[in-house]
N, C-alpha and C. Protein backbone atom coordinates (compact mmCIF):
# COMPACT_ATOMS: atom_id res chain seq x y z
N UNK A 1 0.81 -1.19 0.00
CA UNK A 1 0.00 0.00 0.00
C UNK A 1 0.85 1.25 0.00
N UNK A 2 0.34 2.12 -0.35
CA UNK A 2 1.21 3.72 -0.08
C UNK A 2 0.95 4.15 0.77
N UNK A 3 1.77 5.16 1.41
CA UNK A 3 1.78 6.34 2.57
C UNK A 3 0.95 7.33 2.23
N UNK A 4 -0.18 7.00 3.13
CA UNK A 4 -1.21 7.59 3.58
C UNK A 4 -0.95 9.32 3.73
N UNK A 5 -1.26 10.17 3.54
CA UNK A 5 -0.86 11.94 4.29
C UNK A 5 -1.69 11.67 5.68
N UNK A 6 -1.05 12.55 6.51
CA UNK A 6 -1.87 12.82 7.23
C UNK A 6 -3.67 13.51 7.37
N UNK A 7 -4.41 12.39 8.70
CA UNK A 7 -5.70 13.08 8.40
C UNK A 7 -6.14 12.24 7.51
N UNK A 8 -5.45 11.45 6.88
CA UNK A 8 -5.99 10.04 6.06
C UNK A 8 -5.97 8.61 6.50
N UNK A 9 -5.56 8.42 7.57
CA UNK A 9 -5.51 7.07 8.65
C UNK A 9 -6.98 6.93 8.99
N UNK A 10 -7.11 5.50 9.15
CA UNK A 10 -7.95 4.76 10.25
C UNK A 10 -8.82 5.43 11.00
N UNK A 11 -7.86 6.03 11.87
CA UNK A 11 -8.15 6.53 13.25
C UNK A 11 -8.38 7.74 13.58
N UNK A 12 -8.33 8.66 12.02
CA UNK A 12 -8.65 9.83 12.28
C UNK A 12 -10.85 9.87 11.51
N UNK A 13 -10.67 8.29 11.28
CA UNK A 13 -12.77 8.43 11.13
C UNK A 13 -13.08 7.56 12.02
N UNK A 14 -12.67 7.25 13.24
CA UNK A 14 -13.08 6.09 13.75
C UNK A 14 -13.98 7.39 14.95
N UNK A 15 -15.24 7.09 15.12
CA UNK A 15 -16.10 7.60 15.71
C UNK A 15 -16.25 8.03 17.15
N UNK A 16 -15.52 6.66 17.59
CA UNK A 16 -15.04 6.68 19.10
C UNK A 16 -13.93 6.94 19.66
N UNK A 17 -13.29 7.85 19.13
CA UNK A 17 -12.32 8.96 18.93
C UNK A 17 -13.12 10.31 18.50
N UNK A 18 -13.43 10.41 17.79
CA UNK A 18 -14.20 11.66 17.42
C UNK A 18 -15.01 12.61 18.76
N UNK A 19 -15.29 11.41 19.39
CA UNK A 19 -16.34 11.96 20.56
C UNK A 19 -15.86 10.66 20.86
N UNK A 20 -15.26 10.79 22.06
CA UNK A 20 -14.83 9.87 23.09
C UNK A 20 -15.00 10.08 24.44
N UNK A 21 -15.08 8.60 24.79
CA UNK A 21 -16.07 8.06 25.93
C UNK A 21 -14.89 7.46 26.64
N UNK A 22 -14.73 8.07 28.31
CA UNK A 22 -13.96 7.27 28.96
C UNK A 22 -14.31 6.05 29.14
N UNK A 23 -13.08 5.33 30.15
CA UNK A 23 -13.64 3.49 30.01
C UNK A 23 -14.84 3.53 31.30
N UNK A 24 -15.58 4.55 31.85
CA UNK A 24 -16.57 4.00 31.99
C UNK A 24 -17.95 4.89 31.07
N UNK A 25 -17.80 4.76 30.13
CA UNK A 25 -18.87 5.49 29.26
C UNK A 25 -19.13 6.88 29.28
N UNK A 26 -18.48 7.63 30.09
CA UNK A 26 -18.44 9.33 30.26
C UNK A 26 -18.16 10.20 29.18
N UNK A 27 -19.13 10.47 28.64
CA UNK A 27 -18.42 11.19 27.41
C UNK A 27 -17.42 12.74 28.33
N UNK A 28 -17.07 13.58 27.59
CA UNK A 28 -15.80 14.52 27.75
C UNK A 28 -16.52 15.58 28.80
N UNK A 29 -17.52 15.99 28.39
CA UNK A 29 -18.05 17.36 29.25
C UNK A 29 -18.69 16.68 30.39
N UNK A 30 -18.65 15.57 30.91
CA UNK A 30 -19.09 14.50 31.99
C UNK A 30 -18.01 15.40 33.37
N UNK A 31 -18.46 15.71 34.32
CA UNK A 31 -17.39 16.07 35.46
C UNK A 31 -16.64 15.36 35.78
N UNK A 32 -16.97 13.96 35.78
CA UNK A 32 -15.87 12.89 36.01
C UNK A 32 -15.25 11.88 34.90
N UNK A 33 -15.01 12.58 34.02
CA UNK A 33 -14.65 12.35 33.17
C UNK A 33 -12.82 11.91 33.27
N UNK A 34 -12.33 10.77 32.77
CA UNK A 34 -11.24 10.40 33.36
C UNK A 34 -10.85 10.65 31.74
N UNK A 35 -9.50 11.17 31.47
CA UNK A 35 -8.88 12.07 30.44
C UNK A 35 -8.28 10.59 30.18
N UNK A 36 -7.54 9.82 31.29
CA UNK A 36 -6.55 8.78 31.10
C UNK A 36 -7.10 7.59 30.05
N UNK A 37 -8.39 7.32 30.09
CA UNK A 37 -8.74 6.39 29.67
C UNK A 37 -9.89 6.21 28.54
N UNK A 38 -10.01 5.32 27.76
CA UNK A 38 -10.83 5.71 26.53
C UNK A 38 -11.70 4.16 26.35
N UNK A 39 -13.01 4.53 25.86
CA UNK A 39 -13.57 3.30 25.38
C UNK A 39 -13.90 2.68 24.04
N UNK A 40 -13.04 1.67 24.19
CA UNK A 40 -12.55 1.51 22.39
C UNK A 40 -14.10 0.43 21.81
N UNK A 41 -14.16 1.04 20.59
CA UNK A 41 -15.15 0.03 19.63
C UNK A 41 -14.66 -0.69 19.14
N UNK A 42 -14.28 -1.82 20.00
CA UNK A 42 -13.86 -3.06 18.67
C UNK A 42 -14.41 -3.65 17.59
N UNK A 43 -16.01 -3.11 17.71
CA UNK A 43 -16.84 -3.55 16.15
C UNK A 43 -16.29 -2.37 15.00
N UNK A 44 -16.51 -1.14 15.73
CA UNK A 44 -16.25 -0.49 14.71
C UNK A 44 -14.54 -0.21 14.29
N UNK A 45 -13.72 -1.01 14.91
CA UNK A 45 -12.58 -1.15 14.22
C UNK A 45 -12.56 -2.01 13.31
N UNK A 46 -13.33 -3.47 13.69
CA UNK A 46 -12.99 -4.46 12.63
C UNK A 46 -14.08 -3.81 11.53
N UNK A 47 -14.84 -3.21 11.04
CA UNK A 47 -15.26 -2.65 10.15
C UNK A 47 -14.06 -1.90 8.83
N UNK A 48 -13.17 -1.68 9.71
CA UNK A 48 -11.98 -1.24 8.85
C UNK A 48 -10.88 -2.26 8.55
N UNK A 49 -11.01 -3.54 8.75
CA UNK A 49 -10.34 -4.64 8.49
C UNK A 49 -10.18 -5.18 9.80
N UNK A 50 -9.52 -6.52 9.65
CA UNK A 50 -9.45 -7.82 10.72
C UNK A 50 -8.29 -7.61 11.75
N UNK A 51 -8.61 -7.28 13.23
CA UNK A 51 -7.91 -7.15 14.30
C UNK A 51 -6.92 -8.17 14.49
N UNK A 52 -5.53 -8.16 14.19
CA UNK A 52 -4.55 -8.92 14.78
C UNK A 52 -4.26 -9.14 16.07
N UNK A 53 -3.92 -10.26 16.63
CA UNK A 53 -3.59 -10.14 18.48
C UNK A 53 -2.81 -8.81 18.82
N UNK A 54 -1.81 -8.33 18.07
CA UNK A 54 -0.93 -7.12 18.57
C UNK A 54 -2.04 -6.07 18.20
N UNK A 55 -2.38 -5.58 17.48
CA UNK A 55 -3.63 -4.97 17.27
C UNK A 55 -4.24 -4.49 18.34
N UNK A 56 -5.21 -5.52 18.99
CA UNK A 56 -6.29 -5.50 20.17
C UNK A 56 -5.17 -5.31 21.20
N UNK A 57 -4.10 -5.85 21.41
CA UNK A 57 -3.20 -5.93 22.42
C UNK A 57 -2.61 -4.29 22.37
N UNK A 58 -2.48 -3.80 21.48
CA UNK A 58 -2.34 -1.91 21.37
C UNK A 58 -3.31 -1.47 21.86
N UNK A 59 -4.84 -1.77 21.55
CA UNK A 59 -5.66 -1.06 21.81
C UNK A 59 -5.98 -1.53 23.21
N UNK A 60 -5.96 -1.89 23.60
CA UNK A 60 -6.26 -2.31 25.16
C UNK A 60 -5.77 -1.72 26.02
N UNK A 61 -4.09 -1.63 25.86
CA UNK A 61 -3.13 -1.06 26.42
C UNK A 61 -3.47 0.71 26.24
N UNK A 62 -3.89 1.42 25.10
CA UNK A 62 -4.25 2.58 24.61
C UNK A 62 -5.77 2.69 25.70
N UNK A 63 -6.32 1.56 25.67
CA UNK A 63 -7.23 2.34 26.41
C UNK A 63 -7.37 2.86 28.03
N UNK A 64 -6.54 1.70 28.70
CA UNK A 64 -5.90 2.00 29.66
C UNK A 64 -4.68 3.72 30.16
N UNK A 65 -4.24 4.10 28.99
CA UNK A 65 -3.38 4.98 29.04
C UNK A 65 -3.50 5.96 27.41
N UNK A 66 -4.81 6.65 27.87
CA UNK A 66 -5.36 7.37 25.76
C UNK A 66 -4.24 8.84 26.24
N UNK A 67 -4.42 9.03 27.46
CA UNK A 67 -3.63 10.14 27.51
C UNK A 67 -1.61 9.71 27.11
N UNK A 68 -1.78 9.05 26.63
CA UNK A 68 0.24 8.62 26.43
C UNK A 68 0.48 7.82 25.61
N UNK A 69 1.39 8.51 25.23
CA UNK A 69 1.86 8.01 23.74
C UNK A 69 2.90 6.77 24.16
N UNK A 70 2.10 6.06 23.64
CA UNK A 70 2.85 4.35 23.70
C UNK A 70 3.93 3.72 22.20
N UNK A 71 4.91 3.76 22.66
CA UNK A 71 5.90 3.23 22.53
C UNK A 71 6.10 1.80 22.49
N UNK A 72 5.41 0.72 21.36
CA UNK A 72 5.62 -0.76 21.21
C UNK A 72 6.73 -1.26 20.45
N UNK A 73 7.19 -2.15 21.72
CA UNK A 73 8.49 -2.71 21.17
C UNK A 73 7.87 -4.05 20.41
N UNK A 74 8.59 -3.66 18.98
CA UNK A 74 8.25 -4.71 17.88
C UNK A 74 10.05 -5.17 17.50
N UNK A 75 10.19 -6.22 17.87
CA UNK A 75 11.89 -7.15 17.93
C UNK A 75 12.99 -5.64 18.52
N UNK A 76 13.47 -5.25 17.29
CA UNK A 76 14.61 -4.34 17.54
C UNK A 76 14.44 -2.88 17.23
N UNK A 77 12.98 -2.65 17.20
CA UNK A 77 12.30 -1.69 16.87
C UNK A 77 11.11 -0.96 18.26
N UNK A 78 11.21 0.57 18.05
CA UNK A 78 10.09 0.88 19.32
C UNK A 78 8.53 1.63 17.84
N UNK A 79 8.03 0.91 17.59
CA UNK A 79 6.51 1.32 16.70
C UNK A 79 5.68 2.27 17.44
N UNK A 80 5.13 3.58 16.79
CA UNK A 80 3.93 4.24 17.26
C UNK A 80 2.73 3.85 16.16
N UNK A 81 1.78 3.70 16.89
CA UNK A 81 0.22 3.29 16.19
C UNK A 81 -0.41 4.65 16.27
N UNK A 82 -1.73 4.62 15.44
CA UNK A 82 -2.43 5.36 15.26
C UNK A 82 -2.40 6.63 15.38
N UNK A 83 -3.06 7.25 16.40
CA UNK A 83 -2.74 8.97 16.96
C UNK A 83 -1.45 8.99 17.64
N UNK A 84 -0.85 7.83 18.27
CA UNK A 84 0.60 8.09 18.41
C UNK A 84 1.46 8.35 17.52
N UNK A 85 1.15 7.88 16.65
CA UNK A 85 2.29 8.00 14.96
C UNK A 85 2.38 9.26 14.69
N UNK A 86 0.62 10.10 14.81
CA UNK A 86 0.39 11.49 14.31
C UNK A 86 1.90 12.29 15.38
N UNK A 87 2.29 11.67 16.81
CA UNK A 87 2.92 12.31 17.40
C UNK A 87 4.48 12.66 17.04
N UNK A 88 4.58 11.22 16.43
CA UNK A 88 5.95 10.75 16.55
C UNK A 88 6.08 11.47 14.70
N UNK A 89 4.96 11.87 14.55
CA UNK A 89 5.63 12.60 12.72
C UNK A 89 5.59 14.14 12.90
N UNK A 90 4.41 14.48 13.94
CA UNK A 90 5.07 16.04 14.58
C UNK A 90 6.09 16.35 14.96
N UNK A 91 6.20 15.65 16.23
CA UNK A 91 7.27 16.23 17.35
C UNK A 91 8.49 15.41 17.10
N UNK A 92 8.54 14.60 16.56
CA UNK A 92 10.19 13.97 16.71
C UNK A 92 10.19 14.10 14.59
N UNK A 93 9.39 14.51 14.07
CA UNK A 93 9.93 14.33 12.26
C UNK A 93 10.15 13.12 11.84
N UNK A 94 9.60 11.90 12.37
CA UNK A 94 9.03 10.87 11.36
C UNK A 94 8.25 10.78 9.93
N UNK A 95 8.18 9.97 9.25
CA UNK A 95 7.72 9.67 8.39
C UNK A 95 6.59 8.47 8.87
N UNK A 96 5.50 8.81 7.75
CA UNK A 96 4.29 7.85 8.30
C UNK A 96 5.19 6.36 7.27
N UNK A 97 4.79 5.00 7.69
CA UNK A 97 5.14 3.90 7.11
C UNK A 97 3.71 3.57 5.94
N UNK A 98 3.87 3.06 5.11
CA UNK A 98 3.05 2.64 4.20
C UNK A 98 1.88 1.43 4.94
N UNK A 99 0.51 2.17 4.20
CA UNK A 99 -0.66 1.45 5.03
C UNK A 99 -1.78 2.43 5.38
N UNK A 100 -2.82 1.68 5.44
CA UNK A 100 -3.85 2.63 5.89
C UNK A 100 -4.02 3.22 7.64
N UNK A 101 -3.26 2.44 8.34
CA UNK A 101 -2.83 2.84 9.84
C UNK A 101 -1.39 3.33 9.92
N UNK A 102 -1.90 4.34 10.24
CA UNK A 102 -0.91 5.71 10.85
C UNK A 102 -0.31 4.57 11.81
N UNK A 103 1.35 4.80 11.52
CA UNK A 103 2.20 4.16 11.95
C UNK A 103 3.77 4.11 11.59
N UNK A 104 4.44 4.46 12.77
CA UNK A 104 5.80 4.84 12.36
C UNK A 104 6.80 4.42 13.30
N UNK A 105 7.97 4.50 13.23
CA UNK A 105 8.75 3.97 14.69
C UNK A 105 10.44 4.36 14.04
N UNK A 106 11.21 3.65 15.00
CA UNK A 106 12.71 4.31 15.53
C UNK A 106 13.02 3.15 15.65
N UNK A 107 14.46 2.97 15.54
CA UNK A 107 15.54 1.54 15.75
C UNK A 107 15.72 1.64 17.72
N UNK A 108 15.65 0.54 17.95
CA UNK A 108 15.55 1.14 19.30
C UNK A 108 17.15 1.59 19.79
N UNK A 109 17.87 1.50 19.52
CA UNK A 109 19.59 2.00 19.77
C UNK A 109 19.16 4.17 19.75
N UNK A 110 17.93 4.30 19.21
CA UNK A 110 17.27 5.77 19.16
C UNK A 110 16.74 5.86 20.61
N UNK A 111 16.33 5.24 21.29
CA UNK A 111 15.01 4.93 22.38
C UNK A 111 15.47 6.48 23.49
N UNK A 112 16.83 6.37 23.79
CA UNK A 112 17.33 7.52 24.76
C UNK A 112 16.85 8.97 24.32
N UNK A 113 17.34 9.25 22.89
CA UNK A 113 17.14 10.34 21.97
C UNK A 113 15.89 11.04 21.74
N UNK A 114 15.11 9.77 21.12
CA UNK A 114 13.53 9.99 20.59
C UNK A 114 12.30 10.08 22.13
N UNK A 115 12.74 9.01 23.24
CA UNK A 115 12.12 9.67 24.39
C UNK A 115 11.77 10.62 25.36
N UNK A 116 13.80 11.23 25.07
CA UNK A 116 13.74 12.68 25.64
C UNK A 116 13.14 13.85 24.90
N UNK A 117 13.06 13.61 23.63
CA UNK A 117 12.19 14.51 23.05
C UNK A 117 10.64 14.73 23.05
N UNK A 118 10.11 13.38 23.45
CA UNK A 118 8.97 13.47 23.49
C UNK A 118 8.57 14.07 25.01
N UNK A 119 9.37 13.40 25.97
CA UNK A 119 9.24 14.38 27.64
C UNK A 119 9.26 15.54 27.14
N UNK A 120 10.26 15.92 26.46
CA UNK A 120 10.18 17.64 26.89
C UNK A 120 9.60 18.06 25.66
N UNK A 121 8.80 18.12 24.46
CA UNK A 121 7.80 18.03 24.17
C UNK A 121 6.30 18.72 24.88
């Protein structure tokens, strides 16, 4: 597949993002609304193709922590998914990888470099 532009990923039409619902159903203007955590549609992801174990295993982990940009170690590599990727092509000058999911990453021998940038960020 080709490299997507930004604003053309997945995850920038996925609905439950658009208007998002903490993990206990709170939408945003809710007072107790927990910023940390998000409630993911797994129907309406597989609508956009078939969930791999690492997949659901991102999103799980994402929903637990929507406020932070997660950093998956894939072998000798650290991968950003979705709205993390959008981060890692702002603030650190990545390139998106080819595919319809926003997705990009660093050799991890980078991990010291590319983390401190994102802290102070």
């Amino acid at each position: 597949g080709a490299v997507n532009p930004a604003g053309a990923h997945v995850h920038n039409h996925l609905k439950f993002l658009q208007h998002p619902k903490d993990a206990q159903g709170r939408s945003t203007t809710h007072p107790d609304y927990d910023v940390k955590t998000l409630k993911v549609d797994y129907r309406e992801l597989e609508k956009h193709g078939k969930i791999t174990p690492a997949t659901k295993q991102w999103w799980q982990i994402k929903a637990q922590y929507f406020d932070t940009v997660l950093l998956f170690k894939t072998g000798k590599f650290y991968e950003l998914y979705q709205m993390d990727a959008d981060v890692g092509v702002n603030v650190l000058g990545f390139n998106y990888m080819k595919g319809h999911v926003a997705h990009a990453g660093f050799p991890e021998i980078g991990y010291g470099n590319f983390a401190e940038k994102l802290v102070n960020a």
